[in-house]
N, C-alpha and C. Protein backbone atom coordinates (compact mmCIF):
# COMPACT_ATOMS: atom_id res chain seq x y z
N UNK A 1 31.83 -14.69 24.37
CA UNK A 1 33.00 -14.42 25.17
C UNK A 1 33.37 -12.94 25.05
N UNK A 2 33.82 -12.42 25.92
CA UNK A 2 33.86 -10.97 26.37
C UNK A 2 35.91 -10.69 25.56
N UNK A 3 35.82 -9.57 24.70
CA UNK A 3 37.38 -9.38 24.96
C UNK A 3 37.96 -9.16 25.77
N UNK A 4 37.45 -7.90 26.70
CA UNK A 4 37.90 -7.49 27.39
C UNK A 4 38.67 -8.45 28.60
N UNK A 5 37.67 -10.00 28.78
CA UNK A 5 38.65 -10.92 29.05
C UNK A 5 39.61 -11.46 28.46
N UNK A 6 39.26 -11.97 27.15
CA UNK A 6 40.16 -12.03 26.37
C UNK A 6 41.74 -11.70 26.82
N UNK A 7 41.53 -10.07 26.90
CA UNK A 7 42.64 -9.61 27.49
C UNK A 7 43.72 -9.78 28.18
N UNK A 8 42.24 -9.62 28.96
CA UNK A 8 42.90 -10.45 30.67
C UNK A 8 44.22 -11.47 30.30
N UNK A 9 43.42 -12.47 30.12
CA UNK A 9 44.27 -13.81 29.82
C UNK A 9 44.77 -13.81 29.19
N UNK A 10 45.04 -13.07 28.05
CA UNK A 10 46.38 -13.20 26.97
C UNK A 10 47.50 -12.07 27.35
N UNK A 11 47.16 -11.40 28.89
CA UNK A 11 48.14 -10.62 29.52
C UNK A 11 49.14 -11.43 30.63
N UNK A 12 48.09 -12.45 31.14
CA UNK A 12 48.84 -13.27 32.06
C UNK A 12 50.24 -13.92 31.88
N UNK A 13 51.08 -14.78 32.64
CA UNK A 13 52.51 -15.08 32.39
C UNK A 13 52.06 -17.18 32.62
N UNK A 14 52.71 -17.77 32.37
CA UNK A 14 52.36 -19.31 32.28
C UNK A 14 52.70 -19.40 33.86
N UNK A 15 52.01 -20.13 34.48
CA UNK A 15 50.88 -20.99 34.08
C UNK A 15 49.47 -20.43 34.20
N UNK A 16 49.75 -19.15 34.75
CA UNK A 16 48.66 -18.27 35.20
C UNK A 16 47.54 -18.45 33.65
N UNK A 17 47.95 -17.86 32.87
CA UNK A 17 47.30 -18.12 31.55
C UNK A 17 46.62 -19.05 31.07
N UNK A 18 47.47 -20.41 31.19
CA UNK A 18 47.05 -21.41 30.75
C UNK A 18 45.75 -22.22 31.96
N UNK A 19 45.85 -21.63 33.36
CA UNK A 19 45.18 -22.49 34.07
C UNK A 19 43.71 -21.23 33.78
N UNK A 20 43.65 -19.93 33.71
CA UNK A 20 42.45 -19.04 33.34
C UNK A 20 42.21 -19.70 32.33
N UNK A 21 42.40 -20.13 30.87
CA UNK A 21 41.82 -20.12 29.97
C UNK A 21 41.14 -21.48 29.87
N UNK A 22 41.61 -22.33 31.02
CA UNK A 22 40.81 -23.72 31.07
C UNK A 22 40.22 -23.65 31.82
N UNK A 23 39.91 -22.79 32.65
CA UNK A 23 38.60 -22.59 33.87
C UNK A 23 37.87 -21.54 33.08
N UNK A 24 38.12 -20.89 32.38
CA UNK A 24 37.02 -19.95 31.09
C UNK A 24 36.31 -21.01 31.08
N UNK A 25 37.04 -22.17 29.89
CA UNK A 25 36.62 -23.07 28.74
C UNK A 25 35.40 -24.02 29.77
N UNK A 26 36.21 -24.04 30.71
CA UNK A 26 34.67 -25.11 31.51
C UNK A 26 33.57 -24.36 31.98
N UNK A 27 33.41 -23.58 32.76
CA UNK A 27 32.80 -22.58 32.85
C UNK A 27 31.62 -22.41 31.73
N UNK A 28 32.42 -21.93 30.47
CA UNK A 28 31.44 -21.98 29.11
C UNK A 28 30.59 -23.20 29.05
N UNK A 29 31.86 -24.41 29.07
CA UNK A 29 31.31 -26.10 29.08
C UNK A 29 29.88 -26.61 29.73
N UNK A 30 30.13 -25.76 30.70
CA UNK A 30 28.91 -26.18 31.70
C UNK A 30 27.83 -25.07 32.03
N UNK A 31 27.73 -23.97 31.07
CA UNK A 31 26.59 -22.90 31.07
C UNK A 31 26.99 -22.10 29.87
N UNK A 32 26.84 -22.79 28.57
CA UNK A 32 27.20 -22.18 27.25
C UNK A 32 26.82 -20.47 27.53
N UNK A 33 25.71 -20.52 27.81
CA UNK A 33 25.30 -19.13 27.80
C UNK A 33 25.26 -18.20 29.12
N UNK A 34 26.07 -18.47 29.65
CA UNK A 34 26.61 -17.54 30.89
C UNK A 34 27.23 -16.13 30.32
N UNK A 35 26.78 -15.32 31.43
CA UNK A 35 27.44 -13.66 31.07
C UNK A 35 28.07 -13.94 31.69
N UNK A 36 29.26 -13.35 30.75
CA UNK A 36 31.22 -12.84 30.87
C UNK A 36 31.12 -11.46 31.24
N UNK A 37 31.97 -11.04 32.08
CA UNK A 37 32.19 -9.66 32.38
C UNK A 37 33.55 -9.27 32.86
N UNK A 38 34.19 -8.07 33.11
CA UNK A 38 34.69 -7.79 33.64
C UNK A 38 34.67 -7.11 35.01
N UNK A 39 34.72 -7.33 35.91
CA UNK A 39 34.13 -6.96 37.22
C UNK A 39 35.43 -7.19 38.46
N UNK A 40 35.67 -5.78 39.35
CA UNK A 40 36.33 -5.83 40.25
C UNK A 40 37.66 -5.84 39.45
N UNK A 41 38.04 -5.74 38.16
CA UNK A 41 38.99 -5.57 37.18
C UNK A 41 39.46 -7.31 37.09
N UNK A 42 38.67 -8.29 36.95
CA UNK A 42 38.97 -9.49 36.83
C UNK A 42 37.90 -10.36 35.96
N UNK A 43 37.62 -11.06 35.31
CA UNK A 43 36.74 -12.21 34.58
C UNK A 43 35.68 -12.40 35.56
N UNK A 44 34.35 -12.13 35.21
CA UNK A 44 33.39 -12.41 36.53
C UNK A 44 32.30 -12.97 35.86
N UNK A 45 31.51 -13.82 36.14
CA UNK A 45 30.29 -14.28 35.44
C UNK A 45 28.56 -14.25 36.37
N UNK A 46 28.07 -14.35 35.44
CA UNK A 46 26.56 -14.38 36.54
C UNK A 46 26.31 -13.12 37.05
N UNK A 47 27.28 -12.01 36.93
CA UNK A 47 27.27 -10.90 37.88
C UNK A 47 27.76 -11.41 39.02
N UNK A 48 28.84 -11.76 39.23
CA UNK A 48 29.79 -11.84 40.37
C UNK A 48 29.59 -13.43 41.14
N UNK A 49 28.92 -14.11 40.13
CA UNK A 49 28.08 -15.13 41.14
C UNK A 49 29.78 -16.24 41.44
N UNK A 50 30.58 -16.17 40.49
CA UNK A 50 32.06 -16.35 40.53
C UNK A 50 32.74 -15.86 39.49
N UNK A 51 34.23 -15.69 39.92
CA UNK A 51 35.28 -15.41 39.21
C UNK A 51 36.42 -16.03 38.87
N UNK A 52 37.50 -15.57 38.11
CA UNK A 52 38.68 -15.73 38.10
C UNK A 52 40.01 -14.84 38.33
N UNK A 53 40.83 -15.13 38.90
CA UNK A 53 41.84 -14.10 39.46
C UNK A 53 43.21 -14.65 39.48
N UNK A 54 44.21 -13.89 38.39
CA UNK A 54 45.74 -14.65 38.28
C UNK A 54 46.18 -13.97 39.42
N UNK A 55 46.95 -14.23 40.23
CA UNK A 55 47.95 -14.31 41.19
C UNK A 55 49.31 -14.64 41.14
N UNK A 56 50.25 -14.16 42.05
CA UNK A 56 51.80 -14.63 41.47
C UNK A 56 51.96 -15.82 41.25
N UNK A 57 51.30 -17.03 42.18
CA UNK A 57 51.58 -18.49 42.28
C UNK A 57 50.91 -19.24 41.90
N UNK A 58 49.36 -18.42 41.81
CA UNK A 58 48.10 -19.32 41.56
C UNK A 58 47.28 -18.28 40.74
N UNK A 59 46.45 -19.45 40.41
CA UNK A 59 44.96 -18.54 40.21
C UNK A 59 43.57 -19.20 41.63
N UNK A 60 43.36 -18.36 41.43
CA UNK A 60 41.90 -18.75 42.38
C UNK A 60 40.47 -18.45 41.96
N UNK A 61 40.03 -19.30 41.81
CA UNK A 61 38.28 -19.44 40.95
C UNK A 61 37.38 -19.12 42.60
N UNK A 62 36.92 -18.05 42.29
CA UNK A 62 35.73 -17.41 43.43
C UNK A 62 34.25 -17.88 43.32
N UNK A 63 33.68 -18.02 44.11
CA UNK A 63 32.48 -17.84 44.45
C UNK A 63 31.96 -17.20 45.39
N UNK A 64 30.25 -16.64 44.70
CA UNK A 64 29.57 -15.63 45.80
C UNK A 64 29.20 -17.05 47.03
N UNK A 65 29.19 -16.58 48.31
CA UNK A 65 28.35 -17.58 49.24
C UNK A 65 26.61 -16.93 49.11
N UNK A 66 26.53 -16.00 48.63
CA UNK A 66 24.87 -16.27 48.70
C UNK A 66 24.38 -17.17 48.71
N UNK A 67 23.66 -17.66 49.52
CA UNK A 67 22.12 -19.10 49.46
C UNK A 67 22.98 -20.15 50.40
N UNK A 68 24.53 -20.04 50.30
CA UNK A 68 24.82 -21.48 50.53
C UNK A 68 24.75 -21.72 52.36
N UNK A 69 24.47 -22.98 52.24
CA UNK A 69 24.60 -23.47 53.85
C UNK A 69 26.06 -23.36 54.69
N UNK A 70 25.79 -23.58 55.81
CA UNK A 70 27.07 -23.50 56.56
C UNK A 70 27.93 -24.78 55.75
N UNK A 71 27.35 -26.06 55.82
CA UNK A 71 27.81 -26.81 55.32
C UNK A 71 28.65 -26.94 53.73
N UNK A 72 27.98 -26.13 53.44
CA UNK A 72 28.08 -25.54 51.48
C UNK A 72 29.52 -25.04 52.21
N UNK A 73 30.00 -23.93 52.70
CA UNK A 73 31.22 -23.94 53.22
C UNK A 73 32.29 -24.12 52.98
N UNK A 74 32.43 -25.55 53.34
CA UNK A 74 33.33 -26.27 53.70
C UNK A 74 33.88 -26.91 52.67
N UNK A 75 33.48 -26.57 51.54
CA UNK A 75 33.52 -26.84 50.37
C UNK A 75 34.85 -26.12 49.35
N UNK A 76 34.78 -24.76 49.88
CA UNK A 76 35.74 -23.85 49.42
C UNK A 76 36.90 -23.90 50.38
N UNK A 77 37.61 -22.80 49.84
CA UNK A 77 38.87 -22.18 50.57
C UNK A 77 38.73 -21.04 50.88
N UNK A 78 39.79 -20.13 51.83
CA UNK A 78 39.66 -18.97 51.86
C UNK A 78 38.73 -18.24 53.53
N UNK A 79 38.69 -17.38 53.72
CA UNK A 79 37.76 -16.75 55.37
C UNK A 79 37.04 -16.36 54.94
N UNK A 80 36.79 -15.84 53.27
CA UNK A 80 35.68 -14.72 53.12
C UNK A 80 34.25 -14.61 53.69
N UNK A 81 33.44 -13.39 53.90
CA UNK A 81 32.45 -13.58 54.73
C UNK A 81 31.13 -13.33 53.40
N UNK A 82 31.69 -13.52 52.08
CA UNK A 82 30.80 -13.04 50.72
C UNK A 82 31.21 -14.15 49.58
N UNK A 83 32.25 -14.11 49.93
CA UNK A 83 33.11 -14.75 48.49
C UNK A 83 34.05 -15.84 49.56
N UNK A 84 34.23 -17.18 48.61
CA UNK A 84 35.11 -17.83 48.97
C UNK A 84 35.80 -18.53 47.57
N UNK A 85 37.08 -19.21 47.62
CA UNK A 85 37.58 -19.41 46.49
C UNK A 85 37.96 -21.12 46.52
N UNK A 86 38.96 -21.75 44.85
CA UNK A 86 39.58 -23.17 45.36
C UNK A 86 40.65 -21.95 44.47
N UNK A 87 41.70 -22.75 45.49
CA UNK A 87 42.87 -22.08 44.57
C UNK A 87 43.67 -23.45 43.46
N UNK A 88 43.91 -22.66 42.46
CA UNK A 88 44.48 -23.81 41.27
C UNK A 88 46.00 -23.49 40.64
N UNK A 89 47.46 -23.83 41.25
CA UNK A 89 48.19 -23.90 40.90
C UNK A 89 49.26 -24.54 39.47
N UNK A 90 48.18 -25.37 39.47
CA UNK A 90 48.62 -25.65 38.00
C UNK A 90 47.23 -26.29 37.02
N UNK A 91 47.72 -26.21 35.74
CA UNK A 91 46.63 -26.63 34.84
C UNK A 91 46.09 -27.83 34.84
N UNK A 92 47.49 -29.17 35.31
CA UNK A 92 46.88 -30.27 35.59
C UNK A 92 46.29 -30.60 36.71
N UNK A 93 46.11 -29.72 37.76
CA UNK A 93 45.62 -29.76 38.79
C UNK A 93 44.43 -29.50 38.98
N UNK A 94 43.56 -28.93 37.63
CA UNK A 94 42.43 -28.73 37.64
C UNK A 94 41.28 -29.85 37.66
N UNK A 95 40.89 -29.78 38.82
CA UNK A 95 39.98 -30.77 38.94
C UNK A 95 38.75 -30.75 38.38
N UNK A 96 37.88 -31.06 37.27
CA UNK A 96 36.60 -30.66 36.70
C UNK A 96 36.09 -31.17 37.22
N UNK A 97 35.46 -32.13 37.85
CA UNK A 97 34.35 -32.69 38.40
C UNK A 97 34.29 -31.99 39.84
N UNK A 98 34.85 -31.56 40.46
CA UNK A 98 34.95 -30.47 41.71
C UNK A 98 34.31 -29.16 41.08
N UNK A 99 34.84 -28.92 39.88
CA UNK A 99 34.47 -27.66 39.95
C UNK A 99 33.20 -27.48 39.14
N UNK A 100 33.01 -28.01 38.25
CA UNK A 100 31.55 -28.10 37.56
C UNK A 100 30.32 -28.05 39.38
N UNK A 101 31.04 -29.66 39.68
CA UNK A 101 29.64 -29.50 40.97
C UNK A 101 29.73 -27.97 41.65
N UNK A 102 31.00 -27.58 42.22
CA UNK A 102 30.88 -25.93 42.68
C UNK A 102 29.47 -25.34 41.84
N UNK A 103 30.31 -24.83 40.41
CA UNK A 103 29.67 -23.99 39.59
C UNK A 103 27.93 -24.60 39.71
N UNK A 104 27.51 -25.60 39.36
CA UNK A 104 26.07 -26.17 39.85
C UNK A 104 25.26 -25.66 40.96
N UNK A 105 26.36 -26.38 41.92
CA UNK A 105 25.73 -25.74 43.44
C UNK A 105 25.70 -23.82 43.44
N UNK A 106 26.40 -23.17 43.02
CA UNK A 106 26.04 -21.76 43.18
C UNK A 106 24.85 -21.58 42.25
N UNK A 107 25.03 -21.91 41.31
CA UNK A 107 23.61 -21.43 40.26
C UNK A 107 22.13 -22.35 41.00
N UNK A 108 22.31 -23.28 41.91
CA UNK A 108 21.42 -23.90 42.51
C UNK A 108 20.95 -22.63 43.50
N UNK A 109 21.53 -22.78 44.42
CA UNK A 109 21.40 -22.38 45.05
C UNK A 109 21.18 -20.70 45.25
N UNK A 110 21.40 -19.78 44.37
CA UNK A 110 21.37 -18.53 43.60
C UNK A 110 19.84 -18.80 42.89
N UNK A 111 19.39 -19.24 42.76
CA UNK A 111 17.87 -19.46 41.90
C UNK A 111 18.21 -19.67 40.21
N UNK A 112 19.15 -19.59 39.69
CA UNK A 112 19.47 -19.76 38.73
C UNK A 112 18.67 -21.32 38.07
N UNK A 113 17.99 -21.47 36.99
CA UNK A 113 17.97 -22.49 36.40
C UNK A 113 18.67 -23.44 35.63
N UNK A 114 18.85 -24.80 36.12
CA UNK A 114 20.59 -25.18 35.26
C UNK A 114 19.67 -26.49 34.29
């Protein structure tokens, strides 16, 4: 784990904090050995393959669209024409089984071996 995230998240205000440090923790959960970075001044892993980003209301967990189908899509939130996001307003709202499959499907689809 990177401090410099560390940081990050022990700068944030609740719930912002608490919903980053449980999308860290899965993240780790489901690719122990994933690179942490800081990138775009936010928590980035894979080299950008997704992120994390506190916001006033939310946080929003990113992904690159590289590889993915039109259909892959429809999956996220957001217009981006690179990156698309799910946004997560609260901690119990975190859905893991949504987001593990996300995190899967990008490293699938990225050539990554899972």
């Amino acid at each position: 784990m990177n401090k410099k995230v560390d940081e990050y998240i022990n700068k944030q205000k609740s719930p912002q904090k608490e919903i980053c440090g449980k999308l860290r923790r899965l993240i780790f959960d489901t690719f122990p050995d994933v690179k942490e970075e800081m990138k775009w001044g936010v928590p980035a892993y894979e080299d950008g393959r997704y992120y994390i980003v506190a916001l006033k209301n939310h946080v929003n967990l990113g992904f690159s669209l590289k590889g993915l189908t039109k259909e892959d899509y429809n999956l996220f939130d957001g217009g981006g024409k690179t990156m698309k996001h799910i946004e997560i307003s609260s901690a119990k709202k975190i859905d893991k089984k949504r987001i593990v499959h996300l995190l899967k499907l990008i490293e699938e689809r990225q050539g990554k071996k899972i």
